[in-house]
PDB file of N, CA and C in Angstrom:
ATOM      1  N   UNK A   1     -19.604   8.845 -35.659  1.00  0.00           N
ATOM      2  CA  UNK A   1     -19.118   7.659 -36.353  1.00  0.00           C
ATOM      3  C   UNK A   1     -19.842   6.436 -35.806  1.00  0.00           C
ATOM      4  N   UNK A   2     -20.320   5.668 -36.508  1.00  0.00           N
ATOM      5  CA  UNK A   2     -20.500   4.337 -36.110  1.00  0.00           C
ATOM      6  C   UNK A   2     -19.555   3.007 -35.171  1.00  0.00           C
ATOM      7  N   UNK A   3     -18.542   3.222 -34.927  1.00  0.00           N
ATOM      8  CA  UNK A   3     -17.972   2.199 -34.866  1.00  0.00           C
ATOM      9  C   UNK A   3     -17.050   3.022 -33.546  1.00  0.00           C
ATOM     10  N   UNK A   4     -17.754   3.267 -32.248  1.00  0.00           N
ATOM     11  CA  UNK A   4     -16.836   3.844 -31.282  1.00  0.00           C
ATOM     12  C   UNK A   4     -15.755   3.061 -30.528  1.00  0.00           C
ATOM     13  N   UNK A   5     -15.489   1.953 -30.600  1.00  0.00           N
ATOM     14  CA  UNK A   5     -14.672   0.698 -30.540  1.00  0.00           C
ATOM     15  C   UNK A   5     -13.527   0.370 -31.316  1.00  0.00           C
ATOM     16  N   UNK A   6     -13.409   1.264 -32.200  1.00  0.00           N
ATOM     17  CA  UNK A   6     -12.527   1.116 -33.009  1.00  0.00           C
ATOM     18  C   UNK A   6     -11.150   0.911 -32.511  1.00  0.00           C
ATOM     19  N   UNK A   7     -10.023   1.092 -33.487  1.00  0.00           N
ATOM     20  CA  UNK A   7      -8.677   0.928 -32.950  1.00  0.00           C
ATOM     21  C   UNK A   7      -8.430   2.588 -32.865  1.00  0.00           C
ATOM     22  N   UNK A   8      -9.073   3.215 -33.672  1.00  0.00           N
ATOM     23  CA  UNK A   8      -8.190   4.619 -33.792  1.00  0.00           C
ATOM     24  C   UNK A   8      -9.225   5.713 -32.724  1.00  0.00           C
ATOM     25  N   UNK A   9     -10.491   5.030 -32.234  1.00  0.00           N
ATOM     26  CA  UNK A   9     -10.779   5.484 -31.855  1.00  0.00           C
ATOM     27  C   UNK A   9     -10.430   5.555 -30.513  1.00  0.00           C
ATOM     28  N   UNK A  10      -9.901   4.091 -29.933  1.00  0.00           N
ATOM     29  CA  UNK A  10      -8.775   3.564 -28.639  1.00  0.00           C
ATOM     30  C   UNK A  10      -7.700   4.198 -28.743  1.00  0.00           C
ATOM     31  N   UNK A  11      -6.879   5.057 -29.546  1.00  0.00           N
ATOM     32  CA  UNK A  11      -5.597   5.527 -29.970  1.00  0.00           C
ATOM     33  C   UNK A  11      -5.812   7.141 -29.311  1.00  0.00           C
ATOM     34  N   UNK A  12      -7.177   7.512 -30.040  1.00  0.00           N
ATOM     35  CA  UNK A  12      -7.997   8.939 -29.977  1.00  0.00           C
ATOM     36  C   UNK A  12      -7.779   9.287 -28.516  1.00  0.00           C
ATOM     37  N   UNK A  13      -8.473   8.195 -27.915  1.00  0.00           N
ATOM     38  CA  UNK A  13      -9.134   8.749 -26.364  1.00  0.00           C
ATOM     39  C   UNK A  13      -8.039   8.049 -25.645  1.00  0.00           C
ATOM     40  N   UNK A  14      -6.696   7.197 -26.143  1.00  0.00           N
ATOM     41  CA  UNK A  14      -5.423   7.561 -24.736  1.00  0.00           C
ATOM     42  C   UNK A  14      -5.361   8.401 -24.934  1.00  0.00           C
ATOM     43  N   UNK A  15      -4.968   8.841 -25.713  1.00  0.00           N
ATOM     44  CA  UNK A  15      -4.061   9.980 -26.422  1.00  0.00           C
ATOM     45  C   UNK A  15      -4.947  11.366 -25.222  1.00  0.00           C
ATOM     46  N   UNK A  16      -5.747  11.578 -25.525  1.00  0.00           N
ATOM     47  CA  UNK A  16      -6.051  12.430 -24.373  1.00  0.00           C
ATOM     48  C   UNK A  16      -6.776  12.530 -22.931  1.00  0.00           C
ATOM     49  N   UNK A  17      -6.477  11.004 -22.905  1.00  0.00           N
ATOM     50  CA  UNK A  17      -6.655  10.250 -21.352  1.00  0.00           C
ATOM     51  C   UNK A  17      -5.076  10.547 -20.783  1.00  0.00           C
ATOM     52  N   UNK A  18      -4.606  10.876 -21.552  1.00  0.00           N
ATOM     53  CA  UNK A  18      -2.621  10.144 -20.760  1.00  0.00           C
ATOM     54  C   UNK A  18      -2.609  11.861 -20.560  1.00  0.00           C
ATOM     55  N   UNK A  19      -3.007  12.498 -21.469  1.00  0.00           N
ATOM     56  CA  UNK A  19      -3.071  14.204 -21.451  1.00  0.00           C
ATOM     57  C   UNK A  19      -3.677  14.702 -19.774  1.00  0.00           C
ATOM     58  N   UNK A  20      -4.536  14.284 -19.645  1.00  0.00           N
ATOM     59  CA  UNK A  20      -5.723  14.681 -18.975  1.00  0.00           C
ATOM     60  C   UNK A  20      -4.908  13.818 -17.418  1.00  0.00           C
ATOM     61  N   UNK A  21      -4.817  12.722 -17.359  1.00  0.00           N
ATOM     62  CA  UNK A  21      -4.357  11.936 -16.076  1.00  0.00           C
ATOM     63  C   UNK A  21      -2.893  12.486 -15.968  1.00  0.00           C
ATOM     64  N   UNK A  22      -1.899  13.096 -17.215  1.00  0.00           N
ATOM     65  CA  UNK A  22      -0.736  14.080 -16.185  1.00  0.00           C
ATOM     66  C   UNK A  22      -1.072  15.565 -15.455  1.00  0.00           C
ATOM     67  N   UNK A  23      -2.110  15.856 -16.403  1.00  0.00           N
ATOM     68  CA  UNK A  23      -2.492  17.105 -15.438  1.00  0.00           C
ATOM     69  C   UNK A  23      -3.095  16.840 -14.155  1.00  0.00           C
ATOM     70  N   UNK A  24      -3.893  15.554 -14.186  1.00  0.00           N
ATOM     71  CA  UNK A  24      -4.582  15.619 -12.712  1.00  0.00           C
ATOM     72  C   UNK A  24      -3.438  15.132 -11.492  1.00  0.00           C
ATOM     73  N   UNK A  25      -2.541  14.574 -12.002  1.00  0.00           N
ATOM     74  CA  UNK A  25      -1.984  13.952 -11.264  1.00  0.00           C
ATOM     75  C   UNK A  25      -1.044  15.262 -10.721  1.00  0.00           C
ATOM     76  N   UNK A  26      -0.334  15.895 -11.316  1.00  0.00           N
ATOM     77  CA  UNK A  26       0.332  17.117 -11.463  1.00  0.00           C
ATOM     78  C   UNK A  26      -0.775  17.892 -10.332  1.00  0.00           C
ATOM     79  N   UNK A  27      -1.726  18.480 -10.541  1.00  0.00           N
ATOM     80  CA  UNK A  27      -2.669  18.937  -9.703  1.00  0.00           C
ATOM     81  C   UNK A  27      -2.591  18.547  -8.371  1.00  0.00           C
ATOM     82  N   UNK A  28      -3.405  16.910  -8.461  1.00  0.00           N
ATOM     83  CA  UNK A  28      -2.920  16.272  -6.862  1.00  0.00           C
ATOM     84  C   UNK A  28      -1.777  16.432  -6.383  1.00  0.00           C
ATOM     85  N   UNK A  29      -0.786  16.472  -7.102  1.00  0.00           N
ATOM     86  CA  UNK A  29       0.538  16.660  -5.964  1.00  0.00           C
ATOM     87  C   UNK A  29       0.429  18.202  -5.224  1.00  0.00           C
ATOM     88  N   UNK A  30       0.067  19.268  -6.280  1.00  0.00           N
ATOM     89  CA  UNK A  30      -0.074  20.707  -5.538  1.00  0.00           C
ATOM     90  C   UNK A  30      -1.227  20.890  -4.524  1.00  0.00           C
ATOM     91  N   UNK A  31      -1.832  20.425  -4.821  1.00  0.00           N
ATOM     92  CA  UNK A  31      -3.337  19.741  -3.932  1.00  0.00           C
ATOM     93  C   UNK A  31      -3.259  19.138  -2.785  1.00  0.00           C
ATOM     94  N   UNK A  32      -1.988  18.403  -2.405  1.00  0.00           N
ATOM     95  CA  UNK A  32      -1.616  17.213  -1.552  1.00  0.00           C
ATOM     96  C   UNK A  32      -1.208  18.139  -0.070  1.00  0.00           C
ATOM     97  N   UNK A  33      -0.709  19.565  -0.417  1.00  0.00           N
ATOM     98  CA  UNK A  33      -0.284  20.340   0.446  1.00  0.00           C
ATOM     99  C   UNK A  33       1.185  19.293   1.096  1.00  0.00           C
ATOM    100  N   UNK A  34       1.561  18.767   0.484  1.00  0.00           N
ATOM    101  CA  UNK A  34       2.918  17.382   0.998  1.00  0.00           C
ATOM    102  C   UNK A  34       3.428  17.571  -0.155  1.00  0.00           C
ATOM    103  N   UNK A  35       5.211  17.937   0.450  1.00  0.00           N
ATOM    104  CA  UNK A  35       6.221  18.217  -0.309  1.00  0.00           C
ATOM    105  C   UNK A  35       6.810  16.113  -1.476  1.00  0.00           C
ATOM    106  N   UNK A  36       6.916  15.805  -0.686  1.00  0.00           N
ATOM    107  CA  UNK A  36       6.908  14.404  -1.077  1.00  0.00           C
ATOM    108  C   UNK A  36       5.871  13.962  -2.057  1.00  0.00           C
ATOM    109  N   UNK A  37       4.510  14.161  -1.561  1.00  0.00           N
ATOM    110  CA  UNK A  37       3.357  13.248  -2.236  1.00  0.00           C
ATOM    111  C   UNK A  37       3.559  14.904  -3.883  1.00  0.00           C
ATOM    112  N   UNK A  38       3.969  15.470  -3.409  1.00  0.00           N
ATOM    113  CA  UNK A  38       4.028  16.618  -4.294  1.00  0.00           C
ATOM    114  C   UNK A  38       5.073  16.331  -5.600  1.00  0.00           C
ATOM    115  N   UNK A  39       6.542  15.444  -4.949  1.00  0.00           N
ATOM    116  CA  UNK A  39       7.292  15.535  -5.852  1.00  0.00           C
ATOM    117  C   UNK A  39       7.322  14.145  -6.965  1.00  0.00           C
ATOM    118  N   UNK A  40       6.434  12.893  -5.874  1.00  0.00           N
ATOM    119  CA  UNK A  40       6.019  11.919  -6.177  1.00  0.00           C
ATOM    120  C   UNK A  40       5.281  11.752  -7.362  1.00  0.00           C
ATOM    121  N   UNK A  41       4.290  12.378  -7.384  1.00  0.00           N
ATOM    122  CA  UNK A  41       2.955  13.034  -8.442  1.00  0.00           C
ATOM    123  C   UNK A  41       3.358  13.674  -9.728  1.00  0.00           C
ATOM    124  N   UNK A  42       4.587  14.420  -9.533  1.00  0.00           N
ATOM    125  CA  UNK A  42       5.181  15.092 -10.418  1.00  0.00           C
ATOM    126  C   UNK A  42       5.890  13.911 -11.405  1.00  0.00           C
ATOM    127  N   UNK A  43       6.815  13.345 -10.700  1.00  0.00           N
ATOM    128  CA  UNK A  43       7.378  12.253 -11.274  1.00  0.00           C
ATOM    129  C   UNK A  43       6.462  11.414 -12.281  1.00  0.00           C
ATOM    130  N   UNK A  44       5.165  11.063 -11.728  1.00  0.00           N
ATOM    131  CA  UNK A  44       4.263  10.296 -12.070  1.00  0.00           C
ATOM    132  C   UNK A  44       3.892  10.903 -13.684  1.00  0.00           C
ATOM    133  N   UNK A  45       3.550  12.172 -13.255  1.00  0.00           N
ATOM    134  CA  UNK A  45       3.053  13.342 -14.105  1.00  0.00           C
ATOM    135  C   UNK A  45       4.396  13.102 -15.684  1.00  0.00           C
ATOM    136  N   UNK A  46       5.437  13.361 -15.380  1.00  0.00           N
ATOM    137  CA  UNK A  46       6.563  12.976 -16.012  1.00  0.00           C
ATOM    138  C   UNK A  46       5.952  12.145 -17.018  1.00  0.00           C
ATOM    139  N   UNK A  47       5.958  10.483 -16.305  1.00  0.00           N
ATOM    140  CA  UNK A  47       5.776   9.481 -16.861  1.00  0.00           C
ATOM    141  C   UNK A  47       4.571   9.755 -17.795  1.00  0.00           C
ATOM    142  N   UNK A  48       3.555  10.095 -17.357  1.00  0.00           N
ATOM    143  CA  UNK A  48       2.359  10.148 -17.749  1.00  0.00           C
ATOM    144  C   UNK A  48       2.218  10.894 -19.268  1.00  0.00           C
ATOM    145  N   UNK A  49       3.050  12.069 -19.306  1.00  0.00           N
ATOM    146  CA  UNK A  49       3.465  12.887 -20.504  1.00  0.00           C
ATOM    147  C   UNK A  49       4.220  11.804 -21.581  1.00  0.00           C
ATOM    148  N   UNK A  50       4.991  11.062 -21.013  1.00  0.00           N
ATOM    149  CA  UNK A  50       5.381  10.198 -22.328  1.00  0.00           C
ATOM    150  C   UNK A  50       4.903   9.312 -22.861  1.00  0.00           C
ATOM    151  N   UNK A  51       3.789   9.012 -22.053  1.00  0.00           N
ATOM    152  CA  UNK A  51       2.873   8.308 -22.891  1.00  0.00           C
ATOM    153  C   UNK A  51       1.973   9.058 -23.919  1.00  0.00           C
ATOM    154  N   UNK A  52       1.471  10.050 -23.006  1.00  0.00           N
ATOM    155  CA  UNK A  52       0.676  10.679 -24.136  1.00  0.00           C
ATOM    156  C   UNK A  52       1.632  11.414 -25.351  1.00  0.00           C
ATOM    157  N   UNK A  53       2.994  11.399 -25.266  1.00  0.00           N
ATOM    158  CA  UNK A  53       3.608  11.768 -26.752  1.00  0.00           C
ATOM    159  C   UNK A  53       3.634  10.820 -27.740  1.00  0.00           C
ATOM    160  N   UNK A  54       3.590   9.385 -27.040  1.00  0.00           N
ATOM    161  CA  UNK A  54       3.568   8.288 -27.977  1.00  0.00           C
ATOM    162  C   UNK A  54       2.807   7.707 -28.124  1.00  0.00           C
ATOM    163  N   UNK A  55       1.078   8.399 -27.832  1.00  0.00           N
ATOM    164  CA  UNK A  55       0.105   8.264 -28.433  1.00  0.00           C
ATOM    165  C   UNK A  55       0.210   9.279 -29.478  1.00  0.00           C
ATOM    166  N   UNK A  56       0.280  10.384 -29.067  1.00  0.00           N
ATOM    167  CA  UNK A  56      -0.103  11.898 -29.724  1.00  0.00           C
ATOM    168  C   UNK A  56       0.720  10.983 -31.802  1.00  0.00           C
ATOM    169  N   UNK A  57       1.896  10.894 -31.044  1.00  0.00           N
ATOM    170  CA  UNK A  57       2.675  10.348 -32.302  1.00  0.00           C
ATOM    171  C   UNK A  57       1.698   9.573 -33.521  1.00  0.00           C
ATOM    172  N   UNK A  58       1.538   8.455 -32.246  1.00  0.00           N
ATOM    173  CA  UNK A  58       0.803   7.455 -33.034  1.00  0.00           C
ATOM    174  C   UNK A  58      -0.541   7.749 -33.544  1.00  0.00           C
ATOM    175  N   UNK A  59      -1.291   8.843 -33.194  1.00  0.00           N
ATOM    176  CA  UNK A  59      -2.626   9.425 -33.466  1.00  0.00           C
ATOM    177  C   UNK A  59      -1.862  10.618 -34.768  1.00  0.00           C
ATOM    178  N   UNK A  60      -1.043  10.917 -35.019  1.00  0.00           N
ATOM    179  CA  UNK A  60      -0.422  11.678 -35.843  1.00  0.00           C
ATOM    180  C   UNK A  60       0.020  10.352 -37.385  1.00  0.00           C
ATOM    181  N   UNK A  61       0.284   9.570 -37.094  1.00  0.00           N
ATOM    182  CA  UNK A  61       0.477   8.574 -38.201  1.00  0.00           C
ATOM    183  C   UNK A  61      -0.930   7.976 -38.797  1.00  0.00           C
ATOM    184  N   UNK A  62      -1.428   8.200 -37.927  1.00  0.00           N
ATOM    185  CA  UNK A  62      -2.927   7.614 -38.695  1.00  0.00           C
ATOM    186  C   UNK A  62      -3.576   8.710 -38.987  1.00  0.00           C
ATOM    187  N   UNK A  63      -3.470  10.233 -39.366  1.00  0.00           N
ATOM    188  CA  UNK A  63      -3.912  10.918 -39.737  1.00  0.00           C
ATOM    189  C   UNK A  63      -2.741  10.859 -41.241  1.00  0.00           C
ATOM    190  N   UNK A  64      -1.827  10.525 -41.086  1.00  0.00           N
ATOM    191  CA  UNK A  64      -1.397  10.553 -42.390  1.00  0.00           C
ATOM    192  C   UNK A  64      -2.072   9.395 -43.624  1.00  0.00           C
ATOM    193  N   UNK A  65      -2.476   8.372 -42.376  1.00  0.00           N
ATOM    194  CA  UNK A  65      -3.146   7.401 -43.295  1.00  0.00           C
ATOM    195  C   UNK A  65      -4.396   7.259 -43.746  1.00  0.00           C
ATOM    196  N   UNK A  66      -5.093   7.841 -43.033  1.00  0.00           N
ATOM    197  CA  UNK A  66      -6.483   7.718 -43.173  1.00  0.00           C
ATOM    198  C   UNK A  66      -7.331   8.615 -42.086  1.00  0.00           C
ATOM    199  N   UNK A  67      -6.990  10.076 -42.825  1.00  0.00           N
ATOM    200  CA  UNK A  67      -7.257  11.272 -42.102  1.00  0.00           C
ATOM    201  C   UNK A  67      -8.736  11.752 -41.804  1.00  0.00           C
ATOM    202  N   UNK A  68      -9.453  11.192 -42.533  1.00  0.00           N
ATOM    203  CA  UNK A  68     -10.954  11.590 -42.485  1.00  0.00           C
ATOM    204  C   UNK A  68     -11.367  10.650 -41.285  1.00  0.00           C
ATOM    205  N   UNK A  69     -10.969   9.015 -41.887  1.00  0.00           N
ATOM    206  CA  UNK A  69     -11.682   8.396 -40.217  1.00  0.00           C
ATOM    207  C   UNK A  69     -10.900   9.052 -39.054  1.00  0.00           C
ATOM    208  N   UNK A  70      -9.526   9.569 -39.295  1.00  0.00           N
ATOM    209  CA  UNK A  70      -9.177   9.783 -37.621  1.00  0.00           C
ATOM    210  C   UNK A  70      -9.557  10.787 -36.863  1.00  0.00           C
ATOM    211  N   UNK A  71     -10.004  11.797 -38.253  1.00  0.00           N
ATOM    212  CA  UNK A  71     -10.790  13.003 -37.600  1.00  0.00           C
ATOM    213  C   UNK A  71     -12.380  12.677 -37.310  1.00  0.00           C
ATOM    214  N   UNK A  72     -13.024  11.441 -37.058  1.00  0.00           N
ATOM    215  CA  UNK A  72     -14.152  11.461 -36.628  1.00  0.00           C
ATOM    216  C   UNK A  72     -13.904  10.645 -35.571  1.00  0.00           C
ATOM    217  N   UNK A  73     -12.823   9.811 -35.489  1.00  0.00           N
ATOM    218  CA  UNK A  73     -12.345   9.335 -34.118  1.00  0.00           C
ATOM    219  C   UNK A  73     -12.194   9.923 -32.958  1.00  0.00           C
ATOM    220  N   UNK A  74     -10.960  11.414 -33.226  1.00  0.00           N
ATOM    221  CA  UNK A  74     -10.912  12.376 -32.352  1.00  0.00           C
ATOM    222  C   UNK A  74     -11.870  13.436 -32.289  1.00  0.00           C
ATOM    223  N   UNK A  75     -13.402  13.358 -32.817  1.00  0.00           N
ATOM    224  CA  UNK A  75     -14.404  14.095 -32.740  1.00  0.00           C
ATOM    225  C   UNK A  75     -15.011  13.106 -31.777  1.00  0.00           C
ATOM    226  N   UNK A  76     -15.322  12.363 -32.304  1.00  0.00           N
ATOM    227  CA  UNK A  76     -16.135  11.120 -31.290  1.00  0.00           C
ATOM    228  C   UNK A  76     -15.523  11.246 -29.669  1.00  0.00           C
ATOM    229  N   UNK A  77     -14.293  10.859 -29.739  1.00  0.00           N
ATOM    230  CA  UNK A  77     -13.734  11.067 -28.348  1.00  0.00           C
ATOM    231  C   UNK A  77     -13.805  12.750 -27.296  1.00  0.00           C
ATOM    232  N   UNK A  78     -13.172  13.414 -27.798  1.00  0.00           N
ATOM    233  CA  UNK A  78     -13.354  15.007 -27.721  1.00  0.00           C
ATOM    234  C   UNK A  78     -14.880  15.345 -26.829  1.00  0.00           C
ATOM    235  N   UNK A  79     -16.029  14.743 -28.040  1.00  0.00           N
ATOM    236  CA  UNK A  79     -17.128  15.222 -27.696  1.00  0.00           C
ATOM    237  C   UNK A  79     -17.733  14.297 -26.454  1.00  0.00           C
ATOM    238  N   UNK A  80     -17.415  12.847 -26.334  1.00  0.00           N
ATOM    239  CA  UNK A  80     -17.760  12.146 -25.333  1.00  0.00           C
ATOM    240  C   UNK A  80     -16.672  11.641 -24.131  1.00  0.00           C
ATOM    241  N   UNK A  81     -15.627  12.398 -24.136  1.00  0.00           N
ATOM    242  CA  UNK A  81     -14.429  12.115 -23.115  1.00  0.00           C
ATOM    243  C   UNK A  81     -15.418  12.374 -21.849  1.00  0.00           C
ATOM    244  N   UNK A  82     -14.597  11.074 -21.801  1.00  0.00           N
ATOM    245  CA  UNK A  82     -15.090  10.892 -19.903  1.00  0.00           C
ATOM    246  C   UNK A  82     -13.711  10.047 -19.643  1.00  0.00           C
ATOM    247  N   UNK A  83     -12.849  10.434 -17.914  1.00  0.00           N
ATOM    248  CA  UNK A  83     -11.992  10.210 -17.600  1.00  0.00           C
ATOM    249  C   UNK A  83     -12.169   8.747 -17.119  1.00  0.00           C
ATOM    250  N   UNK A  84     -11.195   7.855 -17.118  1.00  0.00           N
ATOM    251  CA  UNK A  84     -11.679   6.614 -15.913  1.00  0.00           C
ATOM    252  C   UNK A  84     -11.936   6.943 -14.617  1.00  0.00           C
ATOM    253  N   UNK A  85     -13.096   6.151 -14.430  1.00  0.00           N
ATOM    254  CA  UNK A  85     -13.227   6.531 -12.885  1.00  0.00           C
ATOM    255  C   UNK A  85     -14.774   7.356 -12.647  1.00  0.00           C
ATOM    256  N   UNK A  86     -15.445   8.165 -13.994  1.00  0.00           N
ATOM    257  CA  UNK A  86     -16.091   8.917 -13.376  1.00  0.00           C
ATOM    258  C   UNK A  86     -17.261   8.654 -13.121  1.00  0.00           C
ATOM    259  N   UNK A  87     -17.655   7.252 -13.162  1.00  0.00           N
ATOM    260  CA  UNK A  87     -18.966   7.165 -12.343  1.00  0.00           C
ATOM    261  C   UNK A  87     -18.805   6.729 -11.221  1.00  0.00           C
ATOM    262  N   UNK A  88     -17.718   6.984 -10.422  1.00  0.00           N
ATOM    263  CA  UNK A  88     -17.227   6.984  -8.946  1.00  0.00           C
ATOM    264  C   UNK A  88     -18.341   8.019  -8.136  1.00  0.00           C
ATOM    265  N   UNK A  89     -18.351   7.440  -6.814  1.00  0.00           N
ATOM    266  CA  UNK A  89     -19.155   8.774  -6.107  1.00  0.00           C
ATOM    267  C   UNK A  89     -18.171   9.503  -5.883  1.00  0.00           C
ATOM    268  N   UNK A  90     -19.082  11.090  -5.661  1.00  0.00           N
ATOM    269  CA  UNK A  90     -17.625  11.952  -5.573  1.00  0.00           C
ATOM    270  C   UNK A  90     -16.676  12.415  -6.439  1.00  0.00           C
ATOM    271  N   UNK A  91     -16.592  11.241  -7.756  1.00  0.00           N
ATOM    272  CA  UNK A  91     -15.374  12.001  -8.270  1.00  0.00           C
ATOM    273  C   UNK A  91     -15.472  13.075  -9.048  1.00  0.00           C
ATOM    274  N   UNK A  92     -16.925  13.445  -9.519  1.00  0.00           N
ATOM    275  CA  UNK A  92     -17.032  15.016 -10.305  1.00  0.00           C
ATOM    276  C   UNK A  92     -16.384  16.327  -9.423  1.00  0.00           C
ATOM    277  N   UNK A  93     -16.709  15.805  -8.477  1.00  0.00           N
ATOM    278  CA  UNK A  93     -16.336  17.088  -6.986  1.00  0.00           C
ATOM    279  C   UNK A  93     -14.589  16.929  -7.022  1.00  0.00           C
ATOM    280  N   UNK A  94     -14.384  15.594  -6.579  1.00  0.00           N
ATOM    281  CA  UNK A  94     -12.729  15.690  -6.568  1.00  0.00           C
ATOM    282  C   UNK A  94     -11.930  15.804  -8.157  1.00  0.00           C
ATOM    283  N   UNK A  95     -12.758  15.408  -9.250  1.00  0.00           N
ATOM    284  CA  UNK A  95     -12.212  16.068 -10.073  1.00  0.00           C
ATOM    285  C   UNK A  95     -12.070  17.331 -10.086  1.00  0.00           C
ATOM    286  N   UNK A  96     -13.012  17.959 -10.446  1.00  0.00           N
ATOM    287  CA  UNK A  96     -13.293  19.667 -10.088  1.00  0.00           C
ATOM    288  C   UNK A  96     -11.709  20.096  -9.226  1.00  0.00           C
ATOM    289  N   UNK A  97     -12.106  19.571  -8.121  1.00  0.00           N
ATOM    290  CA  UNK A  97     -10.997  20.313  -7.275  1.00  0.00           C
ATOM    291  C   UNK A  97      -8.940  20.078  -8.241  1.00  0.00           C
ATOM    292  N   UNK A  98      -9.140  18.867  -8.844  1.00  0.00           N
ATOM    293  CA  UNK A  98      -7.830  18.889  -9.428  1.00  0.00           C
ATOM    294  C   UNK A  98      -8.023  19.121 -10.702  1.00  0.00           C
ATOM    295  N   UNK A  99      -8.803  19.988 -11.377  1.00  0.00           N
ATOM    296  CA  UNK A  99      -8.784  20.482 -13.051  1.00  0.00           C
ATOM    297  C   UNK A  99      -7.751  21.693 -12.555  1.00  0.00           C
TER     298      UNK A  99
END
């Protein structure tokens, strides 16, 4: 698509940014080897899931509206997802370790 800036294309890639940051976070807590930083993370993880339902939602209403652009939105995103953060040093490695 031309226009990777879009609104639905910002809708696209929370929607499986909020996906992607409860699993990692979920991960780090089992990762943490710490019962606390473990149950902490989880909690987080929690939170993190309800956002991505009320993207998922809201990425579900704009397929009712205008289903062709949203399916090149969530192609666009899909094919170029990159998490925040990842031109961090290191973080391909510490990602890795919490996929």
């Amino acid at each position: 698509s031309d226009n990777r800036h879009s609104m639905l294309h910002s809708v696209a890639y929370v929607a499986f940014q909020e996906l992607a940051t409860r699993v990692s976070h979920r991960n780090t807590g089992h990762q943490s080897g710490d019962p606390v930083c473990d149950r902490m993370l989880a909690r987080i993880a929690t939170d993190e899931n309800l956002h991505m339902v009320f993207y998922r939602n809201l990425l579900g209403a704009a397929f009712e509206l205008a289903p062709d652009l949203t399916m090149q939105a969530v192609r666009d995103v899909v094919v170029n997802f990159r998490m925040p953060g990842h031109g961090m040093p290191g973080f391909e490695r510490a990602a890795a370790q919490m996929a």
